[in-house]
C-alpha atoms as a PDB file:
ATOM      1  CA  UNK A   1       5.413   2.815  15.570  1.00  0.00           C
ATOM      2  CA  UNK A   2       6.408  -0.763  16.150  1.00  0.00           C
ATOM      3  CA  UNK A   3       9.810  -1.797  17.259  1.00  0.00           C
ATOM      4  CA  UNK A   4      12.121  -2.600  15.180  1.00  0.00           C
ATOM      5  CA  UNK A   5      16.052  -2.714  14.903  1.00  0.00           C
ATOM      6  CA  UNK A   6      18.040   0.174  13.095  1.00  0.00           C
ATOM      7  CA  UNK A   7      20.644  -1.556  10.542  1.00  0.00           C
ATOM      8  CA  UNK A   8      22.251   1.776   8.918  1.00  0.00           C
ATOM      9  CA  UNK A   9      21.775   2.541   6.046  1.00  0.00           C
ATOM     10  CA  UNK A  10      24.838   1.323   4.053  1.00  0.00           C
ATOM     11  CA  UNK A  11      24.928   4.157   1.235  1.00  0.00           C
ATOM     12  CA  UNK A  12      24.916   8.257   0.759  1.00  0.00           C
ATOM     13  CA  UNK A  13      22.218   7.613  -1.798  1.00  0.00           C
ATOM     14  CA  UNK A  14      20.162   5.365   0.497  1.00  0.00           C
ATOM     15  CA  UNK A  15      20.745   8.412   3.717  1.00  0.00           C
ATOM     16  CA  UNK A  16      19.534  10.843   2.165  1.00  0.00           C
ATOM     17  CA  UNK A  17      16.190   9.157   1.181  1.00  0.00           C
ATOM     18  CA  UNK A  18      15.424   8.147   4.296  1.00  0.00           C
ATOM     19  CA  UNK A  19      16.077  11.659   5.172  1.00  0.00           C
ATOM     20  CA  UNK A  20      13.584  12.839   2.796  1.00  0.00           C
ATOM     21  CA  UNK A  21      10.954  10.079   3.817  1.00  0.00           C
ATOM     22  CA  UNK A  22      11.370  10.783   7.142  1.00  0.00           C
ATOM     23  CA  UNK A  23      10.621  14.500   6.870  1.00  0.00           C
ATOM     24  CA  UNK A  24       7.193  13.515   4.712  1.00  0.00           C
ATOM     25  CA  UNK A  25       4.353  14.820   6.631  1.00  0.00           C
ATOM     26  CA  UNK A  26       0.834  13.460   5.386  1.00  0.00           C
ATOM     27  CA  UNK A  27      -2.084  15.853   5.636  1.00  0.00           C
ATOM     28  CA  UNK A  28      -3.686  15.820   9.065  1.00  0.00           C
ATOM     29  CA  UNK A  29      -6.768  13.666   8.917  1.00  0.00           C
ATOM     30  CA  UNK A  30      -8.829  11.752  11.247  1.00  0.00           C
ATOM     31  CA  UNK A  31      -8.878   7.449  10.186  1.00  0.00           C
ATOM     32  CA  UNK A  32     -12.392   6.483  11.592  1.00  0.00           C
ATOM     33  CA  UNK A  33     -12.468   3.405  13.276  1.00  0.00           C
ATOM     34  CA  UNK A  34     -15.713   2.579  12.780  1.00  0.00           C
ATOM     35  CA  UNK A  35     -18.471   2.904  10.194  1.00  0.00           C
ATOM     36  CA  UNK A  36     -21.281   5.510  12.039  1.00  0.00           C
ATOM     37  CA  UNK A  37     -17.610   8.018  12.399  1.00  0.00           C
ATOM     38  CA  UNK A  38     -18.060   7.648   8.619  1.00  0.00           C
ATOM     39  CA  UNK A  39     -21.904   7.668   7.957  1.00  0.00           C
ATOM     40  CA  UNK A  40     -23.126  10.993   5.926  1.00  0.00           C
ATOM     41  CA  UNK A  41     -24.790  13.487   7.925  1.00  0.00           C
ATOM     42  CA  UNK A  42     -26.321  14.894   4.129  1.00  0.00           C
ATOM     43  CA  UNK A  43     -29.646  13.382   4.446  1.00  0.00           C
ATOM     44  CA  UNK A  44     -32.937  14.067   3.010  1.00  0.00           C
ATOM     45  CA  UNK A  45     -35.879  15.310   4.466  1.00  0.00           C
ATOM     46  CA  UNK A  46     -37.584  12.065   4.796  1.00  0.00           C
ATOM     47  CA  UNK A  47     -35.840  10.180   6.381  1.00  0.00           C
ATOM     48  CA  UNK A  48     -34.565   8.873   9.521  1.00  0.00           C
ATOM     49  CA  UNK A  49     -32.207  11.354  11.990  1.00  0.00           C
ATOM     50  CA  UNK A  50     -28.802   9.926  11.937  1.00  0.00           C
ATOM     51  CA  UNK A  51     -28.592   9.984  15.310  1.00  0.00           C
ATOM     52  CA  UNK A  52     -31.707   7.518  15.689  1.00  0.00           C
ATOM     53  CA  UNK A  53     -30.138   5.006  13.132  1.00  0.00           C
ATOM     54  CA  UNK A  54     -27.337   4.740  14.686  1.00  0.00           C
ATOM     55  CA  UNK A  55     -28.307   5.086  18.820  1.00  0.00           C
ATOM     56  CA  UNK A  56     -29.008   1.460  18.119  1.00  0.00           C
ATOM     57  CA  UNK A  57     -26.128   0.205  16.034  1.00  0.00           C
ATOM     58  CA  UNK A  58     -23.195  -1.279  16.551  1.00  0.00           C
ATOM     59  CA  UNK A  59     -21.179  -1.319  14.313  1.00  0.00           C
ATOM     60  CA  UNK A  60     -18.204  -3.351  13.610  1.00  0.00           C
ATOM     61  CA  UNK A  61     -14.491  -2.044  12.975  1.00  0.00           C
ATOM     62  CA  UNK A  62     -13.417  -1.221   9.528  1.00  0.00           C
ATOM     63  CA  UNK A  63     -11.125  -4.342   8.645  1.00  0.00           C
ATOM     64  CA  UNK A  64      -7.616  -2.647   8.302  1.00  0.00           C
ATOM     65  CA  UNK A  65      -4.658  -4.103   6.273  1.00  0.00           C
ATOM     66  CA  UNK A  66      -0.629  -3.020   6.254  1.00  0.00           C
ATOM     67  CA  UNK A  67       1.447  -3.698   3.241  1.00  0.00           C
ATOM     68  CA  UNK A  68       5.636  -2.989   2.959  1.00  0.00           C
ATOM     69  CA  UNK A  69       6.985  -0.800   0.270  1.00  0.00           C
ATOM     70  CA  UNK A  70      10.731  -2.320   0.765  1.00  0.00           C
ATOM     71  CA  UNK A  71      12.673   0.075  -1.118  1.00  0.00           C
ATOM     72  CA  UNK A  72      17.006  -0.788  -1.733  1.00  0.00           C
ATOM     73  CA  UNK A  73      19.934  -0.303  -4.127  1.00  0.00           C
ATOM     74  CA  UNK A  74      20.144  -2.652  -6.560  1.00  0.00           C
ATOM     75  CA  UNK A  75      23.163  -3.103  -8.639  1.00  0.00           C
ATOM     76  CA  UNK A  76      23.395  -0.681 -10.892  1.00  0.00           C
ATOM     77  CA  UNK A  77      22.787   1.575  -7.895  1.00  0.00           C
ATOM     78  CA  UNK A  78      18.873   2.374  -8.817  1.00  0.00           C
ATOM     79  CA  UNK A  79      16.182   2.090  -6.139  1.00  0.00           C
ATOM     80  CA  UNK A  80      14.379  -1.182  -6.060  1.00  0.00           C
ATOM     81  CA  UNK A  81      11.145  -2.370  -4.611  1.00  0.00           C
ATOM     82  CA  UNK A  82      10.061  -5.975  -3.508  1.00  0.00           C
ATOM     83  CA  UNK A  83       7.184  -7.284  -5.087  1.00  0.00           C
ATOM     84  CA  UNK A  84       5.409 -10.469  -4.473  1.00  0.00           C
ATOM     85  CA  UNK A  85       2.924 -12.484  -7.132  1.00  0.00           C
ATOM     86  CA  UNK A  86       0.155 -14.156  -5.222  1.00  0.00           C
ATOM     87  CA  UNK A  87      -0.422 -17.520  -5.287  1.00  0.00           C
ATOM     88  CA  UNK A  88      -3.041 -19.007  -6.957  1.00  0.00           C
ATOM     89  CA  UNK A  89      -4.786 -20.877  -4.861  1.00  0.00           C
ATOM     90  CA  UNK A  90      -5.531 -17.927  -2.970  1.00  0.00           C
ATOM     91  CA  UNK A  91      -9.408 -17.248  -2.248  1.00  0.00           C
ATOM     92  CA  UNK A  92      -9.055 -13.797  -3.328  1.00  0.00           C
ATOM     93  CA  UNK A  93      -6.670 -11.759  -5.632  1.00  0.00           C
ATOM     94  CA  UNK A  94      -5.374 -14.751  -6.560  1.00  0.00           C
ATOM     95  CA  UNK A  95      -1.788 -14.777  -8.907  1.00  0.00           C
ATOM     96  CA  UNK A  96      -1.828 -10.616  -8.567  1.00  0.00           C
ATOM     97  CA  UNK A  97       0.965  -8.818  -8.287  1.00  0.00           C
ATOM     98  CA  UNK A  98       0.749  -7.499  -4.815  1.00  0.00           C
ATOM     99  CA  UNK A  99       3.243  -6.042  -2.271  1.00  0.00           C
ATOM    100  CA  UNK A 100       4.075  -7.919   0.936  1.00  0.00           C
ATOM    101  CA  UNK A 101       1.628  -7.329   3.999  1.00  0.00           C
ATOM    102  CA  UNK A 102      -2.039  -8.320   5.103  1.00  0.00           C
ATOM    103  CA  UNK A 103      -4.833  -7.791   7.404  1.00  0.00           C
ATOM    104  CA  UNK A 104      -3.875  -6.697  11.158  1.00  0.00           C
ATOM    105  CA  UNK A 105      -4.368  -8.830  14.041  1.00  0.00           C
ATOM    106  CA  UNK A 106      -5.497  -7.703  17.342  1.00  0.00           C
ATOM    107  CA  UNK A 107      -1.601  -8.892  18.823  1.00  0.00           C
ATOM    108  CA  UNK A 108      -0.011  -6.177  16.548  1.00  0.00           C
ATOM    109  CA  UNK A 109       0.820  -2.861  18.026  1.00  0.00           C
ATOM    110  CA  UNK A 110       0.456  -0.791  15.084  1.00  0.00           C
ATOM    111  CA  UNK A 111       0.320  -0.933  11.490  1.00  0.00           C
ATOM    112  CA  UNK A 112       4.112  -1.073  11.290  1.00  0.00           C
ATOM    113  CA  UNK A 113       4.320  -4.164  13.316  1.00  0.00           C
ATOM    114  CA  UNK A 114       1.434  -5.218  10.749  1.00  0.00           C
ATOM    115  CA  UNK A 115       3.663  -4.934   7.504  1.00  0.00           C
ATOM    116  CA  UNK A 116       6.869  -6.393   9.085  1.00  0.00           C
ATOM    117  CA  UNK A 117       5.442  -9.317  10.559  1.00  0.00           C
ATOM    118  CA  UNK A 118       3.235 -10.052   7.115  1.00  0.00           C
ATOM    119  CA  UNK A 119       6.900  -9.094   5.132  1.00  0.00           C
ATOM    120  CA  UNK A 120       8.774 -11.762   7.639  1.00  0.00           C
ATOM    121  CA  UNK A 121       5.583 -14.805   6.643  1.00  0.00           C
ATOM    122  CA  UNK A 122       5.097 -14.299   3.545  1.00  0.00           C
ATOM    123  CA  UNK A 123       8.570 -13.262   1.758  1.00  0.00           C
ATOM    124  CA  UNK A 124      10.887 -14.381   5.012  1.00  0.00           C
ATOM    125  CA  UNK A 125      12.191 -10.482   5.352  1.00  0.00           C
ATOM    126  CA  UNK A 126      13.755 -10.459   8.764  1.00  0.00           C
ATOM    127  CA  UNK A 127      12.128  -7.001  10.417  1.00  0.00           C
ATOM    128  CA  UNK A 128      15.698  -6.479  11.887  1.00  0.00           C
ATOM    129  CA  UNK A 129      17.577  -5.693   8.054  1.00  0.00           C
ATOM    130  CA  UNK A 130      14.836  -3.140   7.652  1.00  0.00           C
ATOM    131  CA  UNK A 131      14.340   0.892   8.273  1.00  0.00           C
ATOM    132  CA  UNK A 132      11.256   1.883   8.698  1.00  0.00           C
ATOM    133  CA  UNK A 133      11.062   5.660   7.261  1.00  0.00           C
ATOM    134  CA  UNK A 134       7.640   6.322   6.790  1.00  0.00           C
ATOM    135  CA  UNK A 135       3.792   5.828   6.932  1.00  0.00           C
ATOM    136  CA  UNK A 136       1.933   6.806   3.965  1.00  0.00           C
ATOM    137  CA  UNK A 137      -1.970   8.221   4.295  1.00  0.00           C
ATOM    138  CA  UNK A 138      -4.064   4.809   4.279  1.00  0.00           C
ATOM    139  CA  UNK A 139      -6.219   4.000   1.051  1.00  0.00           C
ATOM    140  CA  UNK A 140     -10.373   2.655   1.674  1.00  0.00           C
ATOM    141  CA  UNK A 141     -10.840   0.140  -1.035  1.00  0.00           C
ATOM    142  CA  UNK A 142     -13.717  -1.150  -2.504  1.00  0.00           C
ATOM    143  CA  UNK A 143     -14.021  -4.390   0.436  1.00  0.00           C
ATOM    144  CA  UNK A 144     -13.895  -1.556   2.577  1.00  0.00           C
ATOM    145  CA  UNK A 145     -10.719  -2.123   4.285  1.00  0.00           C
ATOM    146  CA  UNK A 146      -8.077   0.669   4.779  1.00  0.00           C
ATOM    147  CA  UNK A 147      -4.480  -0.540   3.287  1.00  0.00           C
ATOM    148  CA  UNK A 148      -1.961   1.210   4.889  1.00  0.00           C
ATOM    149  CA  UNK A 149       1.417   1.467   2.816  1.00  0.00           C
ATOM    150  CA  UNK A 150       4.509   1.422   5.294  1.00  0.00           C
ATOM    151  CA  UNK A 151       7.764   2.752   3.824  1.00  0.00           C
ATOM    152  CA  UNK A 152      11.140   0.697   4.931  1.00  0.00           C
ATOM    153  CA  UNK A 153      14.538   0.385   3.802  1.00  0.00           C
ATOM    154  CA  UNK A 154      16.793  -2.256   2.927  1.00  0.00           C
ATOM    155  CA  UNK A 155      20.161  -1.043   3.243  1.00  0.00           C
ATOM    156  CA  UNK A 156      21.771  -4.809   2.571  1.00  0.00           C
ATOM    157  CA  UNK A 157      19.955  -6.542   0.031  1.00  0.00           C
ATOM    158  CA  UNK A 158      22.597  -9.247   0.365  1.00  0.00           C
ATOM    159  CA  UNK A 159      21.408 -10.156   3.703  1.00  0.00           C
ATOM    160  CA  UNK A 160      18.030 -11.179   2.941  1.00  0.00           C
ATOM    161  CA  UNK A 161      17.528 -14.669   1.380  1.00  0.00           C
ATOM    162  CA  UNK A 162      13.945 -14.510  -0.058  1.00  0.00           C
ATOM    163  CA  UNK A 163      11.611 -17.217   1.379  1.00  0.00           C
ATOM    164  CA  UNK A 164       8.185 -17.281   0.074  1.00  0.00           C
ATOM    165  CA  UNK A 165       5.353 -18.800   2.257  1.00  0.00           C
ATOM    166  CA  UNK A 166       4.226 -21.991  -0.323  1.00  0.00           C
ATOM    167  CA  UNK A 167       0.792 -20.812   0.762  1.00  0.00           C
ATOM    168  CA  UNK A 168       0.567 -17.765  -0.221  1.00  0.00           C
ATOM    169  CA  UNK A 169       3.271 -16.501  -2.658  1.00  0.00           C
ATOM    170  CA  UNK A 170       4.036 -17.777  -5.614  1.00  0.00           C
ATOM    171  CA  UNK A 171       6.790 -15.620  -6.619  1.00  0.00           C
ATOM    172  CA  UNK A 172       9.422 -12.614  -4.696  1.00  0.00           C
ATOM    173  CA  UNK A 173      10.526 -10.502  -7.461  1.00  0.00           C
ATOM    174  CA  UNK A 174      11.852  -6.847  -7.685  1.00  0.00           C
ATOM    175  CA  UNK A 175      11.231  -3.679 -10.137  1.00  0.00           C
ATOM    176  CA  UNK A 176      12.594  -0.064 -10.111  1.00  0.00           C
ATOM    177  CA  UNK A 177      11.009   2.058  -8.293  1.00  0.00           C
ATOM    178  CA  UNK A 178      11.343   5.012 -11.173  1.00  0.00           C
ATOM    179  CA  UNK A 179       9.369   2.886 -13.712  1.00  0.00           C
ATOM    180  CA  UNK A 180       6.476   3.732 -11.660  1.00  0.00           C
ATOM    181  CA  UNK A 181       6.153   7.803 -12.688  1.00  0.00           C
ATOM    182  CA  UNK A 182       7.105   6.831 -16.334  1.00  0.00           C
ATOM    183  CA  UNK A 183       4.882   6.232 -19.457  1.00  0.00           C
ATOM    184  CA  UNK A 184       7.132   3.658 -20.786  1.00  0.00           C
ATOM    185  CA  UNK A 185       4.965  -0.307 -20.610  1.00  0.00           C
ATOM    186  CA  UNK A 186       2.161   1.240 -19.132  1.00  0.00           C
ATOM    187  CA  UNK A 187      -1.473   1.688 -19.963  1.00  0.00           C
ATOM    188  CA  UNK A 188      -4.805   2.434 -18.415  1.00  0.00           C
ATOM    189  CA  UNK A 189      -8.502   1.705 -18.327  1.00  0.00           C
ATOM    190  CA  UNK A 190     -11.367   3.649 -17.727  1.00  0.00           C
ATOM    191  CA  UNK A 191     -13.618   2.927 -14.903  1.00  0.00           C
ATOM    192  CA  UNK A 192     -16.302   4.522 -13.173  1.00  0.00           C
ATOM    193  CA  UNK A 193     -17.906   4.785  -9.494  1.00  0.00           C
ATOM    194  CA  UNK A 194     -20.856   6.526  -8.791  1.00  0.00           C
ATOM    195  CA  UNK A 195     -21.051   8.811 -11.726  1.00  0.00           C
ATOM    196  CA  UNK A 196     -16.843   9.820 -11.411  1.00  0.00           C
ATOM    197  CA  UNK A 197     -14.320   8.724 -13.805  1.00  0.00           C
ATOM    198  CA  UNK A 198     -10.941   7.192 -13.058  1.00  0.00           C
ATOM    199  CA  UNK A 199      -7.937   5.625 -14.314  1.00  0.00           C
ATOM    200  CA  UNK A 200      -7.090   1.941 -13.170  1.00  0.00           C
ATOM    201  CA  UNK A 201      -3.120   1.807 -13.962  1.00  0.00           C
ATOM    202  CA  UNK A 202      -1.221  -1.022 -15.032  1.00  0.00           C
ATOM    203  CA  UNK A 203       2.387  -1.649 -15.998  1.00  0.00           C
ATOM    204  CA  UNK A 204       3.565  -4.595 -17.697  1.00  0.00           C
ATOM    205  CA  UNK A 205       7.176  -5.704 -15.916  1.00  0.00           C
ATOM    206  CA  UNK A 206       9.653  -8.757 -17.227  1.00  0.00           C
ATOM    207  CA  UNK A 207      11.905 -10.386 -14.554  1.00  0.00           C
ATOM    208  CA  UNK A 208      13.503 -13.722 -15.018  1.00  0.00           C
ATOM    209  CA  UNK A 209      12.165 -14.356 -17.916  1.00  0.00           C
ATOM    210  CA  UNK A 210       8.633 -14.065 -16.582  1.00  0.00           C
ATOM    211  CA  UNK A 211       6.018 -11.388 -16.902  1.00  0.00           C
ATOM    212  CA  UNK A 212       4.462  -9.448 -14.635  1.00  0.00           C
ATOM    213  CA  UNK A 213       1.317  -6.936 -14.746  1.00  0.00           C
ATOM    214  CA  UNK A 214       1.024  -4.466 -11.126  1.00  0.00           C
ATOM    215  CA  UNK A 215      -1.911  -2.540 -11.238  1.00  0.00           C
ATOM    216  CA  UNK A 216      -4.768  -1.148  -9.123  1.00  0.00           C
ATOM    217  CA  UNK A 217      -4.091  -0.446  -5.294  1.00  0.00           C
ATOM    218  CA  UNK A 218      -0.554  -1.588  -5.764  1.00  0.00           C
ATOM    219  CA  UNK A 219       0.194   0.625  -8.891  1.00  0.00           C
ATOM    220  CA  UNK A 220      -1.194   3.377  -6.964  1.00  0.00           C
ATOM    221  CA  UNK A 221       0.936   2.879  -4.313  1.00  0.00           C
ATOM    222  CA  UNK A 222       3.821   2.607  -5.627  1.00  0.00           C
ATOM    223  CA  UNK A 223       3.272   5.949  -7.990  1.00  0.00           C
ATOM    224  CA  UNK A 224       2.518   7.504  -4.906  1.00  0.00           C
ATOM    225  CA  UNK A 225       5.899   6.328  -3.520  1.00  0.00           C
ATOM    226  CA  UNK A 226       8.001   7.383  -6.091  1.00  0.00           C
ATOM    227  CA  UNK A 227       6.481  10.592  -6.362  1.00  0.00           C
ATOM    228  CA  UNK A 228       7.664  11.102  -2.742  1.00  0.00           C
ATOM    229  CA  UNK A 229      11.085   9.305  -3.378  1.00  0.00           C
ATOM    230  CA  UNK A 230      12.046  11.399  -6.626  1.00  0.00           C
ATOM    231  CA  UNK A 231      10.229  14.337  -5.874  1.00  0.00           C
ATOM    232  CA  UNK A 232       7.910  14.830  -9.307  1.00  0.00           C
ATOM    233  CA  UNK A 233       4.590  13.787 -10.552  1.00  0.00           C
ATOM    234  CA  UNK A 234       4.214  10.932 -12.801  1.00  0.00           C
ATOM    235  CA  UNK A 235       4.422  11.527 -16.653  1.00  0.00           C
ATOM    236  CA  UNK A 236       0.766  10.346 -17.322  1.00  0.00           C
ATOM    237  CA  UNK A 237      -2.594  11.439 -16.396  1.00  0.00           C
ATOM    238  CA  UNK A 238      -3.248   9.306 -12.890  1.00  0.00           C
ATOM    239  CA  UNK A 239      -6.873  10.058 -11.896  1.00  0.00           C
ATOM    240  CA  UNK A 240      -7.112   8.172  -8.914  1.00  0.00           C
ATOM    241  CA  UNK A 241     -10.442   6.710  -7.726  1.00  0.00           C
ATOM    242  CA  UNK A 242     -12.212   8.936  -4.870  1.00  0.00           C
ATOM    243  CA  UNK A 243     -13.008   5.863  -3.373  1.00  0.00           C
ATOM    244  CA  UNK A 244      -9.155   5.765  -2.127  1.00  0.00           C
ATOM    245  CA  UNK A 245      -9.995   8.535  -0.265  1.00  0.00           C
ATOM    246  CA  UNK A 246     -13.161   7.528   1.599  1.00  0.00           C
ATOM    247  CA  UNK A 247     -11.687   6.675   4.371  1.00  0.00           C
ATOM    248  CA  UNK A 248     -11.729  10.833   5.164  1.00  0.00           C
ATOM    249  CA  UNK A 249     -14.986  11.391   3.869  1.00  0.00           C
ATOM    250  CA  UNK A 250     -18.166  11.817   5.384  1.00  0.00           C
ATOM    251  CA  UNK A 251     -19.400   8.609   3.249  1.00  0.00           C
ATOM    252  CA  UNK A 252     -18.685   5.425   2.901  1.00  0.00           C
ATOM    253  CA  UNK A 253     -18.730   3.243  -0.245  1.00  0.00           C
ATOM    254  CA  UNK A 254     -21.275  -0.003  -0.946  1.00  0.00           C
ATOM    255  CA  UNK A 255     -20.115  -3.108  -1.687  1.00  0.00           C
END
């Protein structure tokens, strides 16, 4: 894991998740690095050996991404997660809800140092107020990059003084973590990939007098989180896509 300094915790309530986060064990799996570790060995009969496809190609890495799931007590001592809205100018996922983090550069150690140093551009989150508790089990989207979610704590939400990168946030916001396994200003749509259902989430949040909608990857994060974090399932069907998951399979998804 990358470096980073150990604040405390600040709070009984805030201890004894980290505890709990820190004793989460995701399943053992192998993360392929590159594509032929992920190419099907179910072919048929007529064509090609795998092996003489790929004895001649190269290819590149899978493009991995880190994001920071920035958990603290807020006032009315619920748990609280930073959120970011996107700016607009943005060539992709522009003015989405998304949470802080990016693509990883070669310099970065791991995917912790990933998410911290993305947190501390975009959102001005000094790496040094956080606890890193966890790393979730990464998630293969449909641009083919694997997002992995990183798992910190905030234990003084005083200290940090947002700062949002002009470039490429238009808004730091928070929302409770809880609302996230409730039914309450939520709704779904169906979608389907390659003849299976699923369930593209979406929860409508007001902060400041402004609205906010977090869906996709970053609803299904954050359900996943607060599953851990409060120890239950969410109150609504989820049916995630399997194309989360493909990043463990023995296929990989087309643009």
């Amino acid at each position: 894991m990358g470096s980073c300094n150990n604040p405390g915790l600040g709070s009984d309530v805030l201890e004894t998740l980290a505890q709990r986060l820190r004793h989460y064990k995701p399943p053992p799996r192998q993360i392929p690095e590159t594509a032929t570790e992920s190419v099907s060995h179910q072919i048929n009969s007529d064509e090609k050996s795998v092996s003489s496809i790929t004895d001649h190609y190269q290819p590149p890495k899978l493009k991995r991404a880190a994001v920071l799931v920035c958990i603290f007590q807020g006032n009315n001592d619920d748990l609280r997660v930073i959120l970011t809205k996107r700016s607009s100018t943005l060539s992709s996922h522009s003015g989405e809800v998304a949470l802080p983090g990016g693509k990883r550069e070669e310099t970065d150690a791991d995917d912790v140092e990933t998410a911290l140093r993305e947190a501390n551009e975009e959102i001005g989150l000094d790496p040094s107020l956080v606890n890193v508790v966890t790393v979730l089990e990464p998630i293969f989207t449909k641009s083919r990059m694997l997002v992995v979610p990183v798992v910190a704590i905030l234990s003084d939400a005083k200290a940090f003084s947002p700062a949002p990168s002009a470039a490429e946030v238009e808004a730091i916001f928070d929302a409770p973590l809880e609302m996230f396994l409730k039914d309450e200003n939520r709704r779904a749509e169906e979608r389907e990939w390659m003849g299976g259902k699923y369930l593209l989430q979406y929860f409508d949040y007001e902060a400041e007098n402004k609205r906010y909608v977090i869906w996709a990857l970053t609803a299904g994060i954050l359900i996943k989180v607060a599953s851990i974090v409060y120890q239950r399932p969410p109150a609504f069907l989820e049916l995630r896509p399997k194309f989360w998951d493909m990043a463990f399979s023995t296929d990989i998804p087309k643009q």
